[in-house]
Protein backbone atom coordinates (compact mmCIF):
# COMPACT_ATOMS: atom_id res chain seq x y z
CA UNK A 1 -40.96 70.56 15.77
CA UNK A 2 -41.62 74.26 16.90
CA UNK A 3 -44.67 73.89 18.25
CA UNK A 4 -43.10 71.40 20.33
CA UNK A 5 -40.02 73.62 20.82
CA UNK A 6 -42.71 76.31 22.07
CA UNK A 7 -45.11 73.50 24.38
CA UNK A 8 -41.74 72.78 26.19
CA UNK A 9 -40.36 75.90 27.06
CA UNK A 10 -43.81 76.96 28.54
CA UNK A 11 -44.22 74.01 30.35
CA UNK A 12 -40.51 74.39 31.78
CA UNK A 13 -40.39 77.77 32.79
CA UNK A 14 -44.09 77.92 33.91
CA UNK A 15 -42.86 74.95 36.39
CA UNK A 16 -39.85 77.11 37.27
CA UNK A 17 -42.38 80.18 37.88
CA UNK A 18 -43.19 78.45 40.92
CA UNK A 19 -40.11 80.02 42.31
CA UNK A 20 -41.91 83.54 42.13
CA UNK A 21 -45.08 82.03 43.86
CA UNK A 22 -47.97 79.86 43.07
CA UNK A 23 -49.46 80.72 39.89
CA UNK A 24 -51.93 80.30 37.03
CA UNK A 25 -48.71 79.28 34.61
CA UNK A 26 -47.65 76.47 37.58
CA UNK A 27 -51.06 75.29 38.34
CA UNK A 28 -51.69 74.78 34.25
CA UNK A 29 -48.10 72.73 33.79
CA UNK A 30 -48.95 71.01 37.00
CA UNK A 31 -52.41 69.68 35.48
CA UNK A 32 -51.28 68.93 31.95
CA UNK A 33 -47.88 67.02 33.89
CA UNK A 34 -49.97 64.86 36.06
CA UNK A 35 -52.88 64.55 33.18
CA UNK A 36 -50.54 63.07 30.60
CA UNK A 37 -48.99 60.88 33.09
CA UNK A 38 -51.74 59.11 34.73
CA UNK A 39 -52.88 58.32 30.79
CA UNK A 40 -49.80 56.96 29.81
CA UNK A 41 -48.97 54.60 32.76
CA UNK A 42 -52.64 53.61 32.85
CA UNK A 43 -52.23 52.74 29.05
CA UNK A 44 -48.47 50.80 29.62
CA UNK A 45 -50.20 49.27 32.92
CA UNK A 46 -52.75 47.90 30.86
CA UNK A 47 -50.98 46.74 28.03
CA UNK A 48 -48.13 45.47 29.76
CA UNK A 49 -49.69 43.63 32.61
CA UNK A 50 -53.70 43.41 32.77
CA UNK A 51 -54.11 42.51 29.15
CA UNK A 52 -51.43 39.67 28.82
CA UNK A 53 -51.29 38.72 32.51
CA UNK A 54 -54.86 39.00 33.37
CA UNK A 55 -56.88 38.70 30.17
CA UNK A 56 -53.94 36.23 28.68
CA UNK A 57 -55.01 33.53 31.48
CA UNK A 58 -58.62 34.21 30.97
CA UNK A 59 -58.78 34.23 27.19
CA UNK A 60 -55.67 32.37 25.76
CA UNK A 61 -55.18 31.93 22.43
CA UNK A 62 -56.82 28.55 21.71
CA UNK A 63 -59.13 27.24 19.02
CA UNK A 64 -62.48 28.93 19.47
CA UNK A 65 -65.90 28.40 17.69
CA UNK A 66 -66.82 31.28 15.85
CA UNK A 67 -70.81 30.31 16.35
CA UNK A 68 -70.22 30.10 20.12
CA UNK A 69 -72.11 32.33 22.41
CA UNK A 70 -68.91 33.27 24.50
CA UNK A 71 -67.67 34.30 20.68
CA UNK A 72 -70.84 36.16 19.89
CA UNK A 73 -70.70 38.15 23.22
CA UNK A 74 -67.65 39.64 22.92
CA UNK A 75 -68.21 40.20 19.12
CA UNK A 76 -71.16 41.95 20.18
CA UNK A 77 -69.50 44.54 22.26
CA UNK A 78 -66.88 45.29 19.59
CA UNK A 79 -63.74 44.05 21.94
CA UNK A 80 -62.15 41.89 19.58
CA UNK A 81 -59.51 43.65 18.48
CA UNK A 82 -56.52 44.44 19.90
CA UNK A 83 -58.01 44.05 23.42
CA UNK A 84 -59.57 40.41 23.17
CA UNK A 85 -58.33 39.15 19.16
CA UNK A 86 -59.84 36.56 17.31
CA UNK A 87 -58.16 33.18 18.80
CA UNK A 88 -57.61 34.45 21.76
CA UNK A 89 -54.45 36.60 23.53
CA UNK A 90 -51.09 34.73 22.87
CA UNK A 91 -49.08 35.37 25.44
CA UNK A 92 -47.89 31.96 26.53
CA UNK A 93 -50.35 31.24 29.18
CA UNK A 94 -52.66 28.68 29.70
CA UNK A 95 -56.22 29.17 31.05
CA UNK A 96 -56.67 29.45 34.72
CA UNK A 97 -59.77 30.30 35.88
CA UNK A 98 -58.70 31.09 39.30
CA UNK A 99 -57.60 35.04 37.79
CA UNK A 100 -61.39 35.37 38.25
CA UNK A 101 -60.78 36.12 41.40
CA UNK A 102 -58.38 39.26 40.81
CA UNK A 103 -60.57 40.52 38.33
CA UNK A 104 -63.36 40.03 40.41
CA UNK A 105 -61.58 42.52 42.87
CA UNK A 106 -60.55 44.90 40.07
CA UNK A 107 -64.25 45.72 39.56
CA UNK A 108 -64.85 46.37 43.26
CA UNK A 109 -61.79 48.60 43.81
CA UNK A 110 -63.34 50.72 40.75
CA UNK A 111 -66.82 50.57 42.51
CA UNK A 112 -64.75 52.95 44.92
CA UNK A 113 -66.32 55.91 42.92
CA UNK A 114 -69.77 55.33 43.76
CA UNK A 115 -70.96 56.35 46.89
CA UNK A 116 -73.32 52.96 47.72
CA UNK A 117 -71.25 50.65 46.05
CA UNK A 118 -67.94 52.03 48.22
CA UNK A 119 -67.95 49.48 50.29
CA UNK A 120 -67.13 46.20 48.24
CA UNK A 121 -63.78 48.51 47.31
CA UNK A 122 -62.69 48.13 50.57
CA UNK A 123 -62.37 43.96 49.70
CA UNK A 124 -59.96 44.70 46.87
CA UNK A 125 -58.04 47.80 48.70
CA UNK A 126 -57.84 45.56 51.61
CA UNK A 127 -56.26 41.97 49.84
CA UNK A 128 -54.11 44.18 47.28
CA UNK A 129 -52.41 46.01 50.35
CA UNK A 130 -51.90 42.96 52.61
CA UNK A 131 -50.57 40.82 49.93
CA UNK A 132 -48.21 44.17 48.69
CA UNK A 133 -47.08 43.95 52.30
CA UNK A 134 -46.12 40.21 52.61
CA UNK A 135 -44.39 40.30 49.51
CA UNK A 136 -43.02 44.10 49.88
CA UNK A 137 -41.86 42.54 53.47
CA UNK A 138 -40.13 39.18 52.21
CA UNK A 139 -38.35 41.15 49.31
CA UNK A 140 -36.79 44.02 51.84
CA UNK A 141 -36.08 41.21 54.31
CA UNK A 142 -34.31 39.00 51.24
CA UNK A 143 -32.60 42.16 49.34
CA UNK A 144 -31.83 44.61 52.50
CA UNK A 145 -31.85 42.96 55.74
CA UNK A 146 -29.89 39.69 54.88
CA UNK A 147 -27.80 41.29 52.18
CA UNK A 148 -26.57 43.89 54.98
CA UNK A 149 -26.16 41.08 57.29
CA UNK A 150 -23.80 39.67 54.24
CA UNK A 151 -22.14 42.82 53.77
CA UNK A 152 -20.89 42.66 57.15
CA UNK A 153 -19.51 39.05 57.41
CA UNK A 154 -16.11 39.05 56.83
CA UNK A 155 -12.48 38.58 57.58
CA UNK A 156 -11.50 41.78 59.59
CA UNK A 157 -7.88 41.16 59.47
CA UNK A 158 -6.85 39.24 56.12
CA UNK A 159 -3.02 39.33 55.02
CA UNK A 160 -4.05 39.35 51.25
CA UNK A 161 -5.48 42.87 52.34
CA UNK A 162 -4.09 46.38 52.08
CA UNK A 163 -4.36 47.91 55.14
CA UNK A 164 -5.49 50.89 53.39
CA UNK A 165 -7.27 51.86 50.40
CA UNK A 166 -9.67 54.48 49.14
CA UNK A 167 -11.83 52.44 46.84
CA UNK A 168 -11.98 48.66 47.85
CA UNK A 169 -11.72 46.14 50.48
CA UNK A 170 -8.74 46.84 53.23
CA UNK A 171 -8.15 46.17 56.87
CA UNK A 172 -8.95 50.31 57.87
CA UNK A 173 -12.47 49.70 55.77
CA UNK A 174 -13.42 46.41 57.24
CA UNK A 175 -12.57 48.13 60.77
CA UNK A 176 -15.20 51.32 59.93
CA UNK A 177 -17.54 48.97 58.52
CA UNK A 178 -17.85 46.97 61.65
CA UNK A 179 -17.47 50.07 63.91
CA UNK A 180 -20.46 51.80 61.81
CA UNK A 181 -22.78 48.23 61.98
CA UNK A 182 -22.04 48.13 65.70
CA UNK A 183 -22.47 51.59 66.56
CA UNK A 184 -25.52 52.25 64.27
CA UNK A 185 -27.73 49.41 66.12
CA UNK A 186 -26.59 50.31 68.88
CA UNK A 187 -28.64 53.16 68.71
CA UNK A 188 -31.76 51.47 68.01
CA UNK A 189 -31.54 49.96 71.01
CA UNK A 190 -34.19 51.97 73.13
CA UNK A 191 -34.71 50.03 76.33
CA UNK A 192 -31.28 51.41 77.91
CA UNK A 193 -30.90 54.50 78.15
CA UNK A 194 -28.65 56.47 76.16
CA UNK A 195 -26.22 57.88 78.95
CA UNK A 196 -22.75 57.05 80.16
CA UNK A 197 -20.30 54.88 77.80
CA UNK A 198 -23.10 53.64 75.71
CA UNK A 199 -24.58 56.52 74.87
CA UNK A 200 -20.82 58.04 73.86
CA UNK A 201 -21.21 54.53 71.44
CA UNK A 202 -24.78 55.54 70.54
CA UNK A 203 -23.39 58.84 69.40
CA UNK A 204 -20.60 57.35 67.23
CA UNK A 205 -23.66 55.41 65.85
CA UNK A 206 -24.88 58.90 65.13
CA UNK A 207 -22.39 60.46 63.08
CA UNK A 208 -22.26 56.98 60.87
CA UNK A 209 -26.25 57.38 60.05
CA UNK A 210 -25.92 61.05 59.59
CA UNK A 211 -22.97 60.39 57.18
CA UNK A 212 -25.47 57.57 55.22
CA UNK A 213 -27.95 60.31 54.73
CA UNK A 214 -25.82 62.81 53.95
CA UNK A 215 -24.71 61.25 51.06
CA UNK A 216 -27.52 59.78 50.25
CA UNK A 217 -29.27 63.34 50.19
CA UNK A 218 -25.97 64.60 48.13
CA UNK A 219 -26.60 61.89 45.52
CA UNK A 220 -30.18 62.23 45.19
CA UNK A 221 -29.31 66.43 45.06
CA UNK A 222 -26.63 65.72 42.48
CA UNK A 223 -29.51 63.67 39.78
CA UNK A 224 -32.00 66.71 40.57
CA UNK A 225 -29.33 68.95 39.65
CA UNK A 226 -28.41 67.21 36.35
CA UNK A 227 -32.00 67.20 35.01
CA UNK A 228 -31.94 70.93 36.16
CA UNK A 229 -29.14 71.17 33.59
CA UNK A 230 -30.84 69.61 30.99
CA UNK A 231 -33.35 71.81 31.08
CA UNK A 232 -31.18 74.93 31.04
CA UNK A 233 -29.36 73.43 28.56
CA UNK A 234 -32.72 72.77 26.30
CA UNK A 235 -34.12 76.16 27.17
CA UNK A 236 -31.05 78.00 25.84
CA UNK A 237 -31.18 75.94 22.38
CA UNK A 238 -35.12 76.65 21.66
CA UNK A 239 -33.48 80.33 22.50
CA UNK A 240 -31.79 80.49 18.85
CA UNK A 241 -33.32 81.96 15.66
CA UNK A 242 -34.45 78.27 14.34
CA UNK A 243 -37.01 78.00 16.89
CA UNK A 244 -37.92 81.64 16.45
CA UNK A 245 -36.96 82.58 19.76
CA UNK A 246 -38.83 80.32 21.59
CA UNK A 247 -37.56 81.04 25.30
CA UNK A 248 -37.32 84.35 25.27
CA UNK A 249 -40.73 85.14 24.29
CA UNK A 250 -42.44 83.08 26.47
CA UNK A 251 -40.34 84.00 29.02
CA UNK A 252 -41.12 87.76 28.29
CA UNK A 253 -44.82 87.33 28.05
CA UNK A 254 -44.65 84.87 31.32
CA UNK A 255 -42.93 87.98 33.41
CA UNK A 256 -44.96 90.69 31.48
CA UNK A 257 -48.44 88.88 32.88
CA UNK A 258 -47.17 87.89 36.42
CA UNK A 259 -46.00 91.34 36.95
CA UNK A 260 -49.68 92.46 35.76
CA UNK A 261 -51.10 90.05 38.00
CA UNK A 262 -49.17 91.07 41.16
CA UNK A 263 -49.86 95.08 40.25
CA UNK A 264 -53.44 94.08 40.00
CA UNK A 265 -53.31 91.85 43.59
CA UNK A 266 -51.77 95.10 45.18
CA UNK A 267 -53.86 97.70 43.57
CA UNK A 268 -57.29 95.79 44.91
CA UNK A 269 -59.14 96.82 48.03
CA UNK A 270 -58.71 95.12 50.86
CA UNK A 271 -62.06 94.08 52.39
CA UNK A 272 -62.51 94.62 56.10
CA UNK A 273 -63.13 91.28 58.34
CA UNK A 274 -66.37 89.98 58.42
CA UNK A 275 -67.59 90.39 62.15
């Protein structure tokens, strides 16, 4: 547990030494961040959706003959396991032949990394992006586009409503709400020009969007700040005696070596220009 006290606090301050400038401390963190990352969502990737999705269609668990060739072939390899068990992957899927046809473009987006076989990666890359953009597209338009166009259907003046409240429906929100919808398209609408009453409109529109991303950026600023805490928070509790002092010392030996590094940058001669 204090060796992993000690890993933390030098990978959060050495992150947080990026403040200073870019360093050898930031540069290591960044490495080991993105490092351990990649590994561990290519690992849940797999597990979670090639191996029962992919391999679970391909392989299902059915009755196999052990004296079978496609038996001895994949016993000879050693993938039986875990990966491909005995029986087959039970997952609940039936065999479909037709995921041949993914897989088929798995192995030529992975080609991508040789330089003659490049080419057939550009197959997969291609039908994985166009078929992420039809469904990416009819998601959006379901979720966002007709769920704003529901948002903004509805009774503007209803007697059951207060005609004000802070948190709620009321007559005074259903009046900004259709003000803000009317006014925000409105300036979308590029082939008029902005000038005269409509662009006074257009600028009402304006102050609505700015508003949305203003809060938006103040709720996205608020989470950053909260893990910020958390790690403040941490780095004060591997400061105690139980840890041995964890963040001090690092952070001693961090500002000891960074201030030897920038006395060494300044103390160097400066070459002349190559002419």
């Amino acid at each position: 547990m204090i060796i992993g006290a000690w890993i933390s606090v030098f990978l959060t301050l050495a992150i947080l030494s990026y403040l200073y400038k870019d360093n050898l401390f930031y540069k290591v963190a960044e490495h080991v961040f993105v490092g351990i990352s990649t590994g561990y969502w290519t690992s849940m990737f797999f597990w979670t959706q090639i191996q029962p999705n992919l391999f679970g269609r391909l392989w299902p668990a059915t009755e196999y003959d052990a004296s079978s060739l496609w038996y001895k072939f994949y016993n000879v390899f050693g993938v039986f396991s875990s990966v491909f068990p005995e029986g087959g992957i039970a997952k609940g899927h039936d065999m479909h032949l037709i995921y041949l046809v993914p897989f088929a473009l798995g192995i030529m987006m992975l080609l991508s990394v040789s330089s003659k076989l490049s080419w057939m990666a550009r197959w997969g890359i291609a039908y994985t992006v166009g078929m992420a953009a039809g469904l990416r597209a009819y998601g959006f338009l379901n979720s966002n586009v007709i769920g704003q166009i529901k948002g903004s259907a509805f009774q503007l003046v209803n007697s059951n409503l207060p005609y004000f409240a802070l948190v709620g429906e009321s007559i005074f929100n259903n009046f900004v709400i259709l003000i803000g919808t009317i006014t925000g398209l409105m300036y979308f609408y590029f082939s008029r020009e902005h000038t005269g009453n409509f662009g006074r409109l257009t600028k009402v529109g304006i102050y609505f969007l700015m508003i949305s991303f203003g809060a938006s950026f103040g709720f996205a600023v608020m989470g950053r700040i909260s893990l910020l805490i958390g790690r403040f928070v941490d780095l004060i509790h591997y400061s105690s005696s139980t840890y041995n002092h964890a963040t001090l010392w690092i952070l001693l030996i961090m500002v000891v070596l960074l201030g030897y590094s920038a006395f060494m940058d300044k103390s160097a001669p400066i070459e002349p220009p190559a002419k």
